[in-house]
PDB file of N, CA and C in Angstrom:
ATOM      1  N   UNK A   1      -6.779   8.709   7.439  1.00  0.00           N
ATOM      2  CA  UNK A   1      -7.663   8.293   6.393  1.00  0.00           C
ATOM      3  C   UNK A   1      -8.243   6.943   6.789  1.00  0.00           C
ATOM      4  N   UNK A   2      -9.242   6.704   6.865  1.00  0.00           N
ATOM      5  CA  UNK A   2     -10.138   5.650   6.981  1.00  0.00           C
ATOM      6  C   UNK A   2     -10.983   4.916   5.655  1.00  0.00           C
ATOM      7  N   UNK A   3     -10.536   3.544   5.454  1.00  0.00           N
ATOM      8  CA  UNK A   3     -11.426   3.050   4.231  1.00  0.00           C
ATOM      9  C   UNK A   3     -11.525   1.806   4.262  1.00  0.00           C
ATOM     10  N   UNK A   4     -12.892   1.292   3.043  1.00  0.00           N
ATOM     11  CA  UNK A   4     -13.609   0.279   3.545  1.00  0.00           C
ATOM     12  C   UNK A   4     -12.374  -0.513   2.919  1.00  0.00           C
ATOM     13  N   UNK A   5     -12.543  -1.867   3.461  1.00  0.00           N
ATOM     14  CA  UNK A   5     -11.667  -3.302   3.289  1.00  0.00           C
ATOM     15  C   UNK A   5     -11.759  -3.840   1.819  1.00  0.00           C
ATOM     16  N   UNK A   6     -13.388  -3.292   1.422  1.00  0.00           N
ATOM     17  CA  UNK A   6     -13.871  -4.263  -0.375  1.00  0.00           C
ATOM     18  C   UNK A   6     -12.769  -3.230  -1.019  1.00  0.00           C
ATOM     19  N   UNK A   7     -12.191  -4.249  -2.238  1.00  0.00           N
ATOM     20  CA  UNK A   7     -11.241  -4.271  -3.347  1.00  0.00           C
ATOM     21  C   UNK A   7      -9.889  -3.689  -2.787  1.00  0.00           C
ATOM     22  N   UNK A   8      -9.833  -4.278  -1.864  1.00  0.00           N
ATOM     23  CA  UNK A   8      -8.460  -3.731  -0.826  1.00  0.00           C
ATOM     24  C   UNK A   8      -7.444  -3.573  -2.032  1.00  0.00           C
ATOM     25  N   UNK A   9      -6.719  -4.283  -2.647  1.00  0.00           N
ATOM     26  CA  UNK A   9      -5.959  -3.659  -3.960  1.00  0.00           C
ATOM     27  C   UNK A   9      -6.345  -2.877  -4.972  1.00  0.00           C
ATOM     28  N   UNK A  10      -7.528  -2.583  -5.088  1.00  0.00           N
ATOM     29  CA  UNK A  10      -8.150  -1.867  -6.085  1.00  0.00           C
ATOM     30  C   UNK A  10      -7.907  -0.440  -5.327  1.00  0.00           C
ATOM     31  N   UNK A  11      -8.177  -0.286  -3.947  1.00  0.00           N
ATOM     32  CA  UNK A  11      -8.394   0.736  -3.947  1.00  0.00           C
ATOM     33  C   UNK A  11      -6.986   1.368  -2.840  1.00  0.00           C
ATOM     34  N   UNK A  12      -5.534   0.324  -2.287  1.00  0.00           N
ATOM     35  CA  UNK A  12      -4.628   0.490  -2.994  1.00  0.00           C
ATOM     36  C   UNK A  12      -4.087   1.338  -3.838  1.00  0.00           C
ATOM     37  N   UNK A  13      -3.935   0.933  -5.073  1.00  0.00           N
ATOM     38  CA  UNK A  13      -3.795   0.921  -5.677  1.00  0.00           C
ATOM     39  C   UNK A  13      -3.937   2.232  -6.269  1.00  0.00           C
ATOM     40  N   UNK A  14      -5.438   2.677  -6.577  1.00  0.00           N
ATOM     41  CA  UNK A  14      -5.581   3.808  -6.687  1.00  0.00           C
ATOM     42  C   UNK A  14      -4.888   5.321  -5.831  1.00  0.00           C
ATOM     43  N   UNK A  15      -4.631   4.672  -4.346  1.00  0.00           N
ATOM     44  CA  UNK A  15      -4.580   5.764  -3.632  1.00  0.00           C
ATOM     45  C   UNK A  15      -3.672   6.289  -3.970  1.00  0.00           C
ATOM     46  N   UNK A  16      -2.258   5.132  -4.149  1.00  0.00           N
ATOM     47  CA  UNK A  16      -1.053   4.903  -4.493  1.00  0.00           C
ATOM     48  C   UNK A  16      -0.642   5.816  -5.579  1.00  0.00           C
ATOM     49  N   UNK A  17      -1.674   5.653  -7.176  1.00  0.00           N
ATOM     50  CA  UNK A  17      -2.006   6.355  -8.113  1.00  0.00           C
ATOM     51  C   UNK A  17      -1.982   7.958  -7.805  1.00  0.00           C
ATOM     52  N   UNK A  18      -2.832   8.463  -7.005  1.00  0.00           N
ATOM     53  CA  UNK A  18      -3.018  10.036  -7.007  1.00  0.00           C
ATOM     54  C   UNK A  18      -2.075  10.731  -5.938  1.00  0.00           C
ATOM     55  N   UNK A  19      -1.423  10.072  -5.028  1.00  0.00           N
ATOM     56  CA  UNK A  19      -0.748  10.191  -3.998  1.00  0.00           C
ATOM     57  C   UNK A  19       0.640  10.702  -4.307  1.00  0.00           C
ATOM     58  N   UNK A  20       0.740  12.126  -4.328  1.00  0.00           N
ATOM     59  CA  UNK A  20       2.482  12.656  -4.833  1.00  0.00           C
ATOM     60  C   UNK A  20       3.089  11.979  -4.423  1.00  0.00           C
ATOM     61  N   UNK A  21       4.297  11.382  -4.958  1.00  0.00           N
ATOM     62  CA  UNK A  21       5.509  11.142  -4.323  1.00  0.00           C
ATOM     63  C   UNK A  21       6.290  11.690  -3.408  1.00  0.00           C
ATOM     64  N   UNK A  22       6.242  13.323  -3.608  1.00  0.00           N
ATOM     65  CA  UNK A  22       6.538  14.018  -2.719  1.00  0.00           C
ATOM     66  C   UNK A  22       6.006  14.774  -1.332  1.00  0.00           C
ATOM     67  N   UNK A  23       4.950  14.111  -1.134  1.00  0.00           N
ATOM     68  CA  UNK A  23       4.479  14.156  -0.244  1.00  0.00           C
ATOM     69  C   UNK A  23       4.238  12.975   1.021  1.00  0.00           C
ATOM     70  N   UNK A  24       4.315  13.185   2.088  1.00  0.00           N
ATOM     71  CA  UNK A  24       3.849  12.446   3.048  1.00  0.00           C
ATOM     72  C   UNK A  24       2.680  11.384   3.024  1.00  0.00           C
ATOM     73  N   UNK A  25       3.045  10.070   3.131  1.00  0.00           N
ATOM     74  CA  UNK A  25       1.958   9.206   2.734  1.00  0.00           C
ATOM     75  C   UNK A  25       1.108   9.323   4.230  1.00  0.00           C
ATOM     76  N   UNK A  26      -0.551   8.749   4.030  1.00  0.00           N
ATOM     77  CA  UNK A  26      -1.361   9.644   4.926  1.00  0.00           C
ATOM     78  C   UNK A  26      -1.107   8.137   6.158  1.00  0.00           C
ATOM     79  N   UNK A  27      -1.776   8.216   6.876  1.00  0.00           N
ATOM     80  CA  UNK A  27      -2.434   6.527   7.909  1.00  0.00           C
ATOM     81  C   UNK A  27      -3.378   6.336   7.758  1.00  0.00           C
ATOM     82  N   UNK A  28      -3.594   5.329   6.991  1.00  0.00           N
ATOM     83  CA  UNK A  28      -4.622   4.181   6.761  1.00  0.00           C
ATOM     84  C   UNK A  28      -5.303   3.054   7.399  1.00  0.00           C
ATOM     85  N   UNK A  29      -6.465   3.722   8.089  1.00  0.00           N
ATOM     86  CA  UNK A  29      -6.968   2.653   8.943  1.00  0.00           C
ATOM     87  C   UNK A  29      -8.194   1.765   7.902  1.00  0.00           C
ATOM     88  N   UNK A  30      -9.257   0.858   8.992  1.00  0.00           N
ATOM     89  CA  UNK A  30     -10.530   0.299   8.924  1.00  0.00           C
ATOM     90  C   UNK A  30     -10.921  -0.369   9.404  1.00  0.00           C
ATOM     91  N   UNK A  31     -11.908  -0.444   9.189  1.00  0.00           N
ATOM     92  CA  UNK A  31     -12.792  -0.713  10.444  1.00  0.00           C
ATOM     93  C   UNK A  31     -13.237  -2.210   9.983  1.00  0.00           C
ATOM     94  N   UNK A  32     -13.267  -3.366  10.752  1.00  0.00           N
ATOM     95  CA  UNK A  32     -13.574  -4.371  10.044  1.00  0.00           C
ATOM     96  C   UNK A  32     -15.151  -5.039  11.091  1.00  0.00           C
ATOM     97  N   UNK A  33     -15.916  -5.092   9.927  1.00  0.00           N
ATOM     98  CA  UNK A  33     -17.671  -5.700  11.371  1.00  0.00           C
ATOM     99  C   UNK A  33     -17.217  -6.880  11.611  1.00  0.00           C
ATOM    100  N   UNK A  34     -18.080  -7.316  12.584  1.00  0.00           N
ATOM    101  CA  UNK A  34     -17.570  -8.486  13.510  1.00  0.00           C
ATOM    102  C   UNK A  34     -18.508  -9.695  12.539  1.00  0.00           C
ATOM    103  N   UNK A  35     -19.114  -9.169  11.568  1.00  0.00           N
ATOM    104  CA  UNK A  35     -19.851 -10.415  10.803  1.00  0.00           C
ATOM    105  C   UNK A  35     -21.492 -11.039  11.348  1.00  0.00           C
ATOM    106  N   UNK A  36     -21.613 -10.709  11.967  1.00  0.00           N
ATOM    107  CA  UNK A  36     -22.732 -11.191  12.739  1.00  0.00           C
ATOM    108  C   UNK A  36     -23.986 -10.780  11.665  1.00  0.00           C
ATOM    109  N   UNK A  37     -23.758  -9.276  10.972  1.00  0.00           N
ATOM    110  CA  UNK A  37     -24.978  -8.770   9.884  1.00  0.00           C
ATOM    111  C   UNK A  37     -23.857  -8.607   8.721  1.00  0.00           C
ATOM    112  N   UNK A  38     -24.583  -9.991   7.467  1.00  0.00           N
ATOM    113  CA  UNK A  38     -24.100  -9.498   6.605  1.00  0.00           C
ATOM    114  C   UNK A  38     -23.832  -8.010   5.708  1.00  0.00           C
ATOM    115  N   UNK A  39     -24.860  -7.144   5.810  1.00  0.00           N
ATOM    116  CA  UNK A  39     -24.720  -6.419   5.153  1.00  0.00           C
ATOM    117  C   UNK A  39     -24.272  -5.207   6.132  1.00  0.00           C
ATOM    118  N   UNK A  40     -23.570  -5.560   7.024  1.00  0.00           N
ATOM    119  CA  UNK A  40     -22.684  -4.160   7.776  1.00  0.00           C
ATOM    120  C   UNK A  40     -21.862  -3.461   7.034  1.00  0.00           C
ATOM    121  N   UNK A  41     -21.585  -2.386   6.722  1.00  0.00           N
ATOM    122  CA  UNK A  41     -20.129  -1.436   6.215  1.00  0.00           C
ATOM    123  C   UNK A  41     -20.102  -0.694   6.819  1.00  0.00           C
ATOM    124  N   UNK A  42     -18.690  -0.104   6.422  1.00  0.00           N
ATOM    125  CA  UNK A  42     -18.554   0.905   6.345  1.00  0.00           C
ATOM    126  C   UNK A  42     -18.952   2.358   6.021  1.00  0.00           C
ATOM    127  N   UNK A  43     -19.793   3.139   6.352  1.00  0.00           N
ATOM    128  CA  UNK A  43     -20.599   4.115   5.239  1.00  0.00           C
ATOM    129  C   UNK A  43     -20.293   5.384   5.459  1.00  0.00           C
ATOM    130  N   UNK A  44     -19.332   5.741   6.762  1.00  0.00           N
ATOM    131  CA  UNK A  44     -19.197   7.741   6.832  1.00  0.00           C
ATOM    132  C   UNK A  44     -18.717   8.351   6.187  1.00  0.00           C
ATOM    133  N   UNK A  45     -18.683   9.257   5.497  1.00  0.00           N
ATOM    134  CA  UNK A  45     -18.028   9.991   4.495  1.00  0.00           C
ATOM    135  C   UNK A  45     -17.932  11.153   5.549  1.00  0.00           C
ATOM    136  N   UNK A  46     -16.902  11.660   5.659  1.00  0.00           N
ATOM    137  CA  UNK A  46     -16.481  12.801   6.677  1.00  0.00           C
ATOM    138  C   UNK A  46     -14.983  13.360   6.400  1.00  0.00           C
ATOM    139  N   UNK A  47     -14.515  14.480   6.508  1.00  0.00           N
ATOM    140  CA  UNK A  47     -13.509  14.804   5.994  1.00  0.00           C
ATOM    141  C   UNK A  47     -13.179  16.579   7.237  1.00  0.00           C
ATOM    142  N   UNK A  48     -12.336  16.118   8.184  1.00  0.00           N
ATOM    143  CA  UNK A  48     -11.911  16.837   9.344  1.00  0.00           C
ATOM    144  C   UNK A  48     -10.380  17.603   8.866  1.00  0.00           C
ATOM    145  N   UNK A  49     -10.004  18.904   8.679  1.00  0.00           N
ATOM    146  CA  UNK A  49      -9.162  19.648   8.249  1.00  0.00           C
ATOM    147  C   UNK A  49      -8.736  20.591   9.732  1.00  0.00           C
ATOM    148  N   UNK A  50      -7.567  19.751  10.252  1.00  0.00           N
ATOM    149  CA  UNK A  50      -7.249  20.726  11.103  1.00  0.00           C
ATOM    150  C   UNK A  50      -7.565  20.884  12.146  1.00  0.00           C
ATOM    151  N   UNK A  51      -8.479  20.109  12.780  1.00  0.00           N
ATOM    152  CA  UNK A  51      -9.534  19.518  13.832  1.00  0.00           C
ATOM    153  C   UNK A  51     -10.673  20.941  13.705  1.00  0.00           C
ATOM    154  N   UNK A  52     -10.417  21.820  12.865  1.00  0.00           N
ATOM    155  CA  UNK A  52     -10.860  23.022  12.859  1.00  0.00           C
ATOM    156  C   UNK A  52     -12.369  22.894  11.715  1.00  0.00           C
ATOM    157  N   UNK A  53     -12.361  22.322  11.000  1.00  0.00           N
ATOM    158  CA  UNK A  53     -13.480  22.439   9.612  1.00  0.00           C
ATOM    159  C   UNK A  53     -13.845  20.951   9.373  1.00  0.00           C
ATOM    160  N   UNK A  54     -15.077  20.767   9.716  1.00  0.00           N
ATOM    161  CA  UNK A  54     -15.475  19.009   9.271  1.00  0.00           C
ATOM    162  C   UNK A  54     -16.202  19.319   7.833  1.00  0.00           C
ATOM    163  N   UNK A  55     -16.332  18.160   6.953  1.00  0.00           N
ATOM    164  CA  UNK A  55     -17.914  18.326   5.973  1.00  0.00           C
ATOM    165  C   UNK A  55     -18.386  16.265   6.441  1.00  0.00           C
ATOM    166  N   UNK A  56     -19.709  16.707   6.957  1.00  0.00           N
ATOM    167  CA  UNK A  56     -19.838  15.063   6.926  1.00  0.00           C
ATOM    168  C   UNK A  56     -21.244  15.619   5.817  1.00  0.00           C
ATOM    169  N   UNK A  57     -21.043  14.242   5.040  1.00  0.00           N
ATOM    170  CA  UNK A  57     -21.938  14.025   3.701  1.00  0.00           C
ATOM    171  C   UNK A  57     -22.449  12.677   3.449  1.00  0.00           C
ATOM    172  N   UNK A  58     -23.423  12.831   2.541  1.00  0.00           N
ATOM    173  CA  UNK A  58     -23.881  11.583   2.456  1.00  0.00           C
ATOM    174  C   UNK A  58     -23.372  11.023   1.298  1.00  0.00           C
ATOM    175  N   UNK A  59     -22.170  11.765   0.098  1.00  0.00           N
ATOM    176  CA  UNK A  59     -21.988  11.024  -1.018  1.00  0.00           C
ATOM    177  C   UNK A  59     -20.971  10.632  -0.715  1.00  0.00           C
ATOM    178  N   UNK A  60     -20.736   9.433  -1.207  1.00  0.00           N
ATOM    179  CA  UNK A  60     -19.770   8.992  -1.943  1.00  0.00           C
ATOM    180  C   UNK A  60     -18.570   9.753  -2.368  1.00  0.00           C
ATOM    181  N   UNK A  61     -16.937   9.930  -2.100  1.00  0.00           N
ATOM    182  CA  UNK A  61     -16.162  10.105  -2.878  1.00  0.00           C
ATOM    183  C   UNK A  61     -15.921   9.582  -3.723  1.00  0.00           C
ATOM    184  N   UNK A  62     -16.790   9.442  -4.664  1.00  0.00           N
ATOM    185  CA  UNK A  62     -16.753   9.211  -6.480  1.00  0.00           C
ATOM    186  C   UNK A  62     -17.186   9.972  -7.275  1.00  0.00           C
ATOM    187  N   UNK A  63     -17.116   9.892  -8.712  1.00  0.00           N
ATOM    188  CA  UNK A  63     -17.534  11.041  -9.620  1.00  0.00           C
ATOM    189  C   UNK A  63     -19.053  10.944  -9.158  1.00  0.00           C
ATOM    190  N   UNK A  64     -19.442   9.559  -9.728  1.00  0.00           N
ATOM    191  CA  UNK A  64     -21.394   9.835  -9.086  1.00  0.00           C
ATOM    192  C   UNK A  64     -21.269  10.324  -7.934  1.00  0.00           C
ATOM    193  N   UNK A  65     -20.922  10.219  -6.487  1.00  0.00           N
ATOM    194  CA  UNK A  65     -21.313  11.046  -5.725  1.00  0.00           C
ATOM    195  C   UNK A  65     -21.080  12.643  -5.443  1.00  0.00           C
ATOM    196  N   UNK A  66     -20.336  12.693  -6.272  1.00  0.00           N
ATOM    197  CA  UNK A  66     -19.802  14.107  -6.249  1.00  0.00           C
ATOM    198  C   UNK A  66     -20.116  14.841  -7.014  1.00  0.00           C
ATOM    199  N   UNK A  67     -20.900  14.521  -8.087  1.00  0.00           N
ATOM    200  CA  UNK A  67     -21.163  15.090  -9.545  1.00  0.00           C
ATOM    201  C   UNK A  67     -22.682  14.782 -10.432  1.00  0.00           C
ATOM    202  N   UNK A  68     -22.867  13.418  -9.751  1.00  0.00           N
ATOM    203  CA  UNK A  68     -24.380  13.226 -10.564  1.00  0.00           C
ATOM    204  C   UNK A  68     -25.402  12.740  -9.667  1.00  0.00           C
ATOM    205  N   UNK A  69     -24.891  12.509  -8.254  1.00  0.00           N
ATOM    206  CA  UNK A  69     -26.037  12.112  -7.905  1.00  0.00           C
ATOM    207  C   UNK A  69     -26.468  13.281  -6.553  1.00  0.00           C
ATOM    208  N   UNK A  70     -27.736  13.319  -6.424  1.00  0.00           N
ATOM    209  CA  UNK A  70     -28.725  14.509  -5.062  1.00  0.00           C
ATOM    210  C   UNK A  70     -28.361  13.590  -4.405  1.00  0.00           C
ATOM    211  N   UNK A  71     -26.685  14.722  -3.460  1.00  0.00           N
ATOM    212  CA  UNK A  71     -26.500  13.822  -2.166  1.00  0.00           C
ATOM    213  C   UNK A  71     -26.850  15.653  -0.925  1.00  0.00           C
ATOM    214  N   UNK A  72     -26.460  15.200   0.131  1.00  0.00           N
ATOM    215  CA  UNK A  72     -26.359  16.380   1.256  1.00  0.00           C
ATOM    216  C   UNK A  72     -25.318  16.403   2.150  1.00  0.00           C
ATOM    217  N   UNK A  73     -24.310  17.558   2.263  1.00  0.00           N
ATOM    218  CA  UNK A  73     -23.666  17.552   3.291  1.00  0.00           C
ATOM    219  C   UNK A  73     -23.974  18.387   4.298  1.00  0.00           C
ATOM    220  N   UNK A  74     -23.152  18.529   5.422  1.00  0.00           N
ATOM    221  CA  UNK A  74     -22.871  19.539   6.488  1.00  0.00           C
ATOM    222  C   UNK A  74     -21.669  20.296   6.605  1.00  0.00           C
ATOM    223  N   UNK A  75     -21.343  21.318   6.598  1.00  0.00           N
ATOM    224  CA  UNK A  75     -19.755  22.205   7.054  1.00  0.00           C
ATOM    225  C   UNK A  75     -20.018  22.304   8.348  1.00  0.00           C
ATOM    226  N   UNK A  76     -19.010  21.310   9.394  1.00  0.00           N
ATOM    227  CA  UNK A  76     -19.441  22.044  10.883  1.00  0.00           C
ATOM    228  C   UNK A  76     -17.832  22.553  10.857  1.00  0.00           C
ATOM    229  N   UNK A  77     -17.671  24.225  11.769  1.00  0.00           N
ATOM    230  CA  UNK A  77     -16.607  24.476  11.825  1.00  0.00           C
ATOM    231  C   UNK A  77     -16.408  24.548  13.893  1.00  0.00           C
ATOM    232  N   UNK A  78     -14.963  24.545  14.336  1.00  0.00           N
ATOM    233  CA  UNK A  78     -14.647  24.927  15.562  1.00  0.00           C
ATOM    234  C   UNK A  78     -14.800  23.447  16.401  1.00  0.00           C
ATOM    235  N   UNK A  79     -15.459  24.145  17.273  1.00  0.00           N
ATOM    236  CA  UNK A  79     -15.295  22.972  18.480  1.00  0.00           C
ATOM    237  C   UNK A  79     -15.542  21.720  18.168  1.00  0.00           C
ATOM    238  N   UNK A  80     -17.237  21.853  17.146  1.00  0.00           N
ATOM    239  CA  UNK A  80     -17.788  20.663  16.979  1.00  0.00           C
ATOM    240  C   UNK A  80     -17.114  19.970  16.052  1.00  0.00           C
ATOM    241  N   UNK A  81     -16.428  20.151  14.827  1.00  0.00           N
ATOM    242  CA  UNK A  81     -15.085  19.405  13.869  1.00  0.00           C
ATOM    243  C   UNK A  81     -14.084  19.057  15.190  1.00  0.00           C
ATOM    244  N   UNK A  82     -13.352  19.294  16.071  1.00  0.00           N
ATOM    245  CA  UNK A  82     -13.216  18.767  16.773  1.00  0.00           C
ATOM    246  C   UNK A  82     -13.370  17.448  17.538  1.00  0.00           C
ATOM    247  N   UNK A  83     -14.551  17.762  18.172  1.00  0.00           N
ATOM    248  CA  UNK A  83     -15.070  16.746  18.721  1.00  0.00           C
ATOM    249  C   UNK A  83     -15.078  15.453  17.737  1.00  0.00           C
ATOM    250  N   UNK A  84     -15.727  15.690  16.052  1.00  0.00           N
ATOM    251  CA  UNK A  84     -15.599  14.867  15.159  1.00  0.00           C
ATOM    252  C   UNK A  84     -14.445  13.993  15.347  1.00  0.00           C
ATOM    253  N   UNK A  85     -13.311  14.665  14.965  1.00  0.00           N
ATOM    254  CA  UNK A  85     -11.612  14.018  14.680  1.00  0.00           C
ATOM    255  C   UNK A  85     -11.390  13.440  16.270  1.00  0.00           C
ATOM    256  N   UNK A  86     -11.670  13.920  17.367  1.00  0.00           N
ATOM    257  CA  UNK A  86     -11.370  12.973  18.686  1.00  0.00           C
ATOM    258  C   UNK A  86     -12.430  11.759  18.899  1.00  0.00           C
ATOM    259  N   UNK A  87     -13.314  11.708  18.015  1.00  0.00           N
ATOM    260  CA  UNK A  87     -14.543  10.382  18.075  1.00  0.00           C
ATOM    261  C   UNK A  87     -13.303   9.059  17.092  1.00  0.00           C
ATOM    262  N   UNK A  88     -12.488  10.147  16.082  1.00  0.00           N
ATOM    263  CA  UNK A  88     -12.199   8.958  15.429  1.00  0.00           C
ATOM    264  C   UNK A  88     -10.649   8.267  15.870  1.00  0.00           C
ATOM    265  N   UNK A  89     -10.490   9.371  16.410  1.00  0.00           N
ATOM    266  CA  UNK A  89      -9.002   9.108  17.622  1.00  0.00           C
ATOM    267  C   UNK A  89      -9.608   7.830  17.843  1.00  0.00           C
ATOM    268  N   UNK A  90     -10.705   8.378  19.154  1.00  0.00           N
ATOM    269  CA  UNK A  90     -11.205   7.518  20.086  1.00  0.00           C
ATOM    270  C   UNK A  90     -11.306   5.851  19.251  1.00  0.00           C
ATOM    271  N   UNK A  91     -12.008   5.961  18.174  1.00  0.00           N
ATOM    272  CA  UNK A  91     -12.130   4.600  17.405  1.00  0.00           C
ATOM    273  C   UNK A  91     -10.872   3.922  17.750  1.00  0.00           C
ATOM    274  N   UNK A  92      -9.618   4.467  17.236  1.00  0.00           N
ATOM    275  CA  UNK A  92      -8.402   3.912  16.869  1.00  0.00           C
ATOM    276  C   UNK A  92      -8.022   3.516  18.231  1.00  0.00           C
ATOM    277  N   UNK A  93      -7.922   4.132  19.108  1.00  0.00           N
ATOM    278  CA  UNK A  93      -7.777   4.328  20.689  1.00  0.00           C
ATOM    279  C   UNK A  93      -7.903   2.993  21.399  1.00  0.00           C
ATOM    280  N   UNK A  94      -9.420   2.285  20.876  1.00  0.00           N
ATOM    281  CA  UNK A  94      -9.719   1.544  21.612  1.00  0.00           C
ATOM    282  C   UNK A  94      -9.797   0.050  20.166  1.00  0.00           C
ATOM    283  N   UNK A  95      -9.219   0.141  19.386  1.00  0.00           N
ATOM    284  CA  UNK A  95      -8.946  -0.888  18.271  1.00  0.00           C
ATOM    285  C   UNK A  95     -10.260  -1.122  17.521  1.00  0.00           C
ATOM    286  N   UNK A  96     -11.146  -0.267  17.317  1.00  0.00           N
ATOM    287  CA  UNK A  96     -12.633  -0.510  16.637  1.00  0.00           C
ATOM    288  C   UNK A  96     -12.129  -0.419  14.915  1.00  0.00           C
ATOM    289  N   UNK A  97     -11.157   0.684  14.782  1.00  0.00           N
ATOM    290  CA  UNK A  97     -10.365   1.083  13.407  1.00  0.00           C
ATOM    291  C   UNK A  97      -9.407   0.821  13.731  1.00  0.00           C
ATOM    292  N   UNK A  98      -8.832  -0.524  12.835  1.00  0.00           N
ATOM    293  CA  UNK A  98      -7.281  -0.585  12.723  1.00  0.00           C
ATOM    294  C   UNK A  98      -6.229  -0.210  11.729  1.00  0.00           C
ATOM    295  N   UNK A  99      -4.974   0.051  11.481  1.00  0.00           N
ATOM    296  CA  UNK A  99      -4.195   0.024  10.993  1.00  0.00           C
ATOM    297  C   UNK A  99      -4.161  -0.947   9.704  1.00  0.00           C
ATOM    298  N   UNK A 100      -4.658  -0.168   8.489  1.00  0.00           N
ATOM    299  CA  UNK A 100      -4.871  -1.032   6.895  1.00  0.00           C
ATOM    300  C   UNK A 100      -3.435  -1.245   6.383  1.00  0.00           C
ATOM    301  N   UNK A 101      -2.577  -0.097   6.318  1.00  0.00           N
ATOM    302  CA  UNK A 101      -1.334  -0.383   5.558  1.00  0.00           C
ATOM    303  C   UNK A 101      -0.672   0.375   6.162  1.00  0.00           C
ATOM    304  N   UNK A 102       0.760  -0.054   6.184  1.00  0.00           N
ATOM    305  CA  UNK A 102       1.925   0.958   6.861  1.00  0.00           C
ATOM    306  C   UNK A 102       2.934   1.466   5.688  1.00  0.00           C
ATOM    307  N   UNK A 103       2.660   2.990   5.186  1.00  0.00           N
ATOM    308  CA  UNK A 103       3.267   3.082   4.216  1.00  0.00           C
ATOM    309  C   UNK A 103       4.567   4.050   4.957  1.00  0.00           C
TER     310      UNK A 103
END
């Protein structure tokens, strides 16, 4: 799982919230900009199942993006979801996404 740094306890917090107890807590990276452009983020919304099924989208995981606002995704399945989840290896690989919390 990858997420942005703004309201780092807020969102915490939340994860913490929906996250069974009985289940396996996930790894939490992010990606932090080097500052040079203020207005850099974070912005991919992508979600890789299995290295087998990607959806990259343009909303938001929030109710507005999920529910009220004209966003667009993609379902890529097979090789190319693949390739997706080893781009974000690769991130971690080379320290671009680091390690947010060690639960």
């Amino acid at each position: 799982m990858i997420l942005h740094s703004d309201d780092r306890e807020k969102n915490l917090s939340n994860l913490r919230e929906v996250w069974s107890v009985f289940t396996k807590k996930p790894k939490v990276y992010t990606w932090m900009p080097s500052g040079e452009h203020p207005y850099t983020s974070l912005h991919a919304k992508c979600l890789v199942v299995d290295r087998l099924d990607a959806l990259v989208t343009s909303a938001n995981f929030t109710f507005h993006g999920l529910e009220s606002n004209l966003e667009l995704g993609l379902r890529v399945m097979g090789p190319q979801a693949a390739s997706i989840f080893e781009r974000f290896e690769n991130l971690i690989a080379e320290g671009i996404l680091t390690k947010w919390i060690d639960e």
